[in-house]
Protein backbone atom coordinates (compact mmCIF):
# COMPACT_ATOMS: atom_id res chain seq x y z
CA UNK A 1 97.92 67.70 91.85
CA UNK A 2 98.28 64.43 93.49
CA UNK A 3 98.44 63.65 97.18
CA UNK A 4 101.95 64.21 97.67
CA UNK A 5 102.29 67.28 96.18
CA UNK A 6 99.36 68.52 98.13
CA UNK A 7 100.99 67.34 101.66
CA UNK A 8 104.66 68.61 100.76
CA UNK A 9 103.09 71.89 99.78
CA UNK A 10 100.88 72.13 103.71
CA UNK A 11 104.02 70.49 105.41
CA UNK A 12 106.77 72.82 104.13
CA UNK A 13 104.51 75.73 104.37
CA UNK A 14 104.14 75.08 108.26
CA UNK A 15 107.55 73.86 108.98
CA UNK A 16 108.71 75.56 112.13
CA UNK A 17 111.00 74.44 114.55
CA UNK A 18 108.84 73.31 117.11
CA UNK A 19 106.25 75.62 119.18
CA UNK A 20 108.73 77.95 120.24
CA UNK A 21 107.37 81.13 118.82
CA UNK A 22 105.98 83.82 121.27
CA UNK A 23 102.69 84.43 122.66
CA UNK A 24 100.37 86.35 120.20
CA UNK A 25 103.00 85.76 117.73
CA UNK A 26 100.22 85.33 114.71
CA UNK A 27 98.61 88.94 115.75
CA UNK A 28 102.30 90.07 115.93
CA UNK A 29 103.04 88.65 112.73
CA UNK A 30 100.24 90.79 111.17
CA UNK A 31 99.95 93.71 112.88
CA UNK A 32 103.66 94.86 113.02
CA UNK A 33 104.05 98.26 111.76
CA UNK A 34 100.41 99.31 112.01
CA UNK A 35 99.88 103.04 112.61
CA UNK A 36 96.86 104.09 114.47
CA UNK A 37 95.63 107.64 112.66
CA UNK A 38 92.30 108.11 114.25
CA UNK A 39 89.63 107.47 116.97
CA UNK A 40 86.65 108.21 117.53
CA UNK A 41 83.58 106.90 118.59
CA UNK A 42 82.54 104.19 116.50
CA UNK A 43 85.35 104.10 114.04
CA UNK A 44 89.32 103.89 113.62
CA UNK A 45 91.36 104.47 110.41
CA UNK A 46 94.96 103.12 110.50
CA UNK A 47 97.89 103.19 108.24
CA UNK A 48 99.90 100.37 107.47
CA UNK A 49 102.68 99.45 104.81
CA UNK A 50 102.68 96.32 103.50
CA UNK A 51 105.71 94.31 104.29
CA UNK A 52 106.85 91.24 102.42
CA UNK A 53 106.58 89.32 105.26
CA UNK A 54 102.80 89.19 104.26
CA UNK A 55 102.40 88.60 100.83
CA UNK A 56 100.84 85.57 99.15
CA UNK A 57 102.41 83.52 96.13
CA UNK A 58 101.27 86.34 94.03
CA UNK A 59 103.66 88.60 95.66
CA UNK A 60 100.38 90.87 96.87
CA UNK A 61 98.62 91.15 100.53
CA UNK A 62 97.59 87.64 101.45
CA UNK A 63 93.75 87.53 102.21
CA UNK A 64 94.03 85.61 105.31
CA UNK A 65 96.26 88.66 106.92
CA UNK A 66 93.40 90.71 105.23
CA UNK A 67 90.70 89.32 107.25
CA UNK A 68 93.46 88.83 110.22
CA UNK A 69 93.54 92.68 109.63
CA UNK A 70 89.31 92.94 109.69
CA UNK A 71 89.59 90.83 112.92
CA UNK A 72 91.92 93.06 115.14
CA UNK A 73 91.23 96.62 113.63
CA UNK A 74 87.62 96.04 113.62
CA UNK A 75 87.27 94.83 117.38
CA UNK A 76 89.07 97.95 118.32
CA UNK A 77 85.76 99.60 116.78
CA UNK A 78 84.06 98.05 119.36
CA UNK A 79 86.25 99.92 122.57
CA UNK A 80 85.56 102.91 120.96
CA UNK A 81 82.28 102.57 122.24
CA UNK A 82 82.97 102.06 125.62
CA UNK A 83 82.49 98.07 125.37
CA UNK A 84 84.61 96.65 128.28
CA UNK A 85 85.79 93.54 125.72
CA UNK A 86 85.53 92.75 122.13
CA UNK A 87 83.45 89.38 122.11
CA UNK A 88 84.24 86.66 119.65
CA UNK A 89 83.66 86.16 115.92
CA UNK A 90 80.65 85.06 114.82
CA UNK A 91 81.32 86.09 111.13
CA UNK A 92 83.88 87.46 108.93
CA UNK A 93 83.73 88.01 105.13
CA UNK A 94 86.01 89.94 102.65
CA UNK A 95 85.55 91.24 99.77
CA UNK A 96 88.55 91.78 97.58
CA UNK A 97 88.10 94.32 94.32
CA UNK A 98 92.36 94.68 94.11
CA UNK A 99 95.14 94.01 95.40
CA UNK A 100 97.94 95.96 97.32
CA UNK A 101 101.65 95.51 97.06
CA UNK A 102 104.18 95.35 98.91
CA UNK A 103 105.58 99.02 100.38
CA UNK A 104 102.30 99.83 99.24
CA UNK A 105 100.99 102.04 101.60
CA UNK A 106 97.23 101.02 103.14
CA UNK A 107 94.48 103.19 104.87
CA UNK A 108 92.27 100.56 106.89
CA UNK A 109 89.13 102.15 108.28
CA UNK A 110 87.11 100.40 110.60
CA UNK A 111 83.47 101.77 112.03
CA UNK A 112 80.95 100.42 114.44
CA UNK A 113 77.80 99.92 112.67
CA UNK A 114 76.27 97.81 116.07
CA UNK A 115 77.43 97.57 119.62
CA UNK A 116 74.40 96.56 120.81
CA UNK A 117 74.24 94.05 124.36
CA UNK A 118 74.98 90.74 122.80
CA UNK A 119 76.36 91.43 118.83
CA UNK A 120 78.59 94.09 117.71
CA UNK A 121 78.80 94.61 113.62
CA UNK A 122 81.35 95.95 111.81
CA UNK A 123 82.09 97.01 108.52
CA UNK A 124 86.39 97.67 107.68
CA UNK A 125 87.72 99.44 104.26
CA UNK A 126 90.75 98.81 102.75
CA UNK A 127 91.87 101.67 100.60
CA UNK A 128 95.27 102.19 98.78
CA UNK A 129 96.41 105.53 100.30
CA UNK A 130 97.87 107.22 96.86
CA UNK A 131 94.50 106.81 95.42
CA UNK A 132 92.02 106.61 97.83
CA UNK A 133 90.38 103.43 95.56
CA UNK A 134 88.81 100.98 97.83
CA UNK A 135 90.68 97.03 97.45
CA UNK A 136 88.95 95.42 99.81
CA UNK A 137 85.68 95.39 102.65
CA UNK A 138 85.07 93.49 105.31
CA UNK A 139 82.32 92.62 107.83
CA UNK A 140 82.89 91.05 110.83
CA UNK A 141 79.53 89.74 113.43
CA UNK A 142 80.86 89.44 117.33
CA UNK A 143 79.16 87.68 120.06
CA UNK A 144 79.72 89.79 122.95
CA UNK A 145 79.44 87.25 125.79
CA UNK A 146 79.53 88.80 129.00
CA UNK A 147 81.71 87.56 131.77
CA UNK A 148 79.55 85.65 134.50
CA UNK A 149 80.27 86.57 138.73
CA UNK A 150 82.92 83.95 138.70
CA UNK A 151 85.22 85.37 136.32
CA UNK A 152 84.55 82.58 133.19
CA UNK A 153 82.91 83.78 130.04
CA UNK A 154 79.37 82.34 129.47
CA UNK A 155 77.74 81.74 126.74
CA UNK A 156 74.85 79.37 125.09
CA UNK A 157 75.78 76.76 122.68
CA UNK A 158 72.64 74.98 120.72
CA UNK A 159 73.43 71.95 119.30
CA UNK A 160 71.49 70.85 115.60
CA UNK A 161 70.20 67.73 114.79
């Protein structure tokens, strides 16, 4: 591909009509039609239908709303623990063994392996409800930065060489 064609593809991809989309609309975007199945301590399994809204030029579940998906389900992991916030991502890596289609029912299954005071890890399955066959894993590292007195998060950034 040349330049162009690289540019026209990013451009017309993103072409909105300015910035006036809602707040959270991204998370919206994604999460829109999510069921919530269980919770427990540690670990949360959701439902969730794939829509054509968020399917890649493949016509099957983009992998960025897949890890948008290992994001948001898998912090709620870390409430289930009684963690007062969710931190911020350190990490997150997916795995994809298959894909799911759309009005393709989903099972996503999130668990706690770590809440500990400064790092929560978690560990999210994808798994095509009909079948039960795993399509994808995540893991996802959080910093859980604790607010300071004053009300601003705090946190330690070290600079390499």
């Amino acid at each position: 591909m040349d330049k162009e064609t690289v540019k026209e593809y990013l451009e017309n991809s993103a072409n909105i009509d300015g910035d006036e989309l809602p707040l959270r609309f991204f998370e919206r975007l994604i999460m829109h039609g999510l069921r919530v199945d269980l919770i427990e301590i540690g670990r949360v399994i959701c439902t969730f239908k794939v829509p054509p809204r968020l399917l890649n030029g493949s016509n099957y579940l983009h992998g960025g709303a897949t890890a948008t998906l290992v994001d948001l389900v898998g912090s709620a992991a870390v409430y289930t623990v009684g963690a007062p916030f969710t931190g911020v991502s350190v990490e997150i890596n997916v795995t994809f063994m298959d894909a799911a289609y759309a009005d393709e029912e989903i099972e996503i299954e999130a668990r706690a392996l770590l809440v500990g005071k400064a790092v929560a890890v978690l560990s999210v399955e994808f798994r095509k409800k009909n079948t039960g066959k795993i399509f994808a894993q995540g893991r996802h590292t959080k910093h859980l930065s604790r607010p300071s007195k004053i009300g601003r998060w705090t946190s330690v950034v070290v600079a390499g060489p």
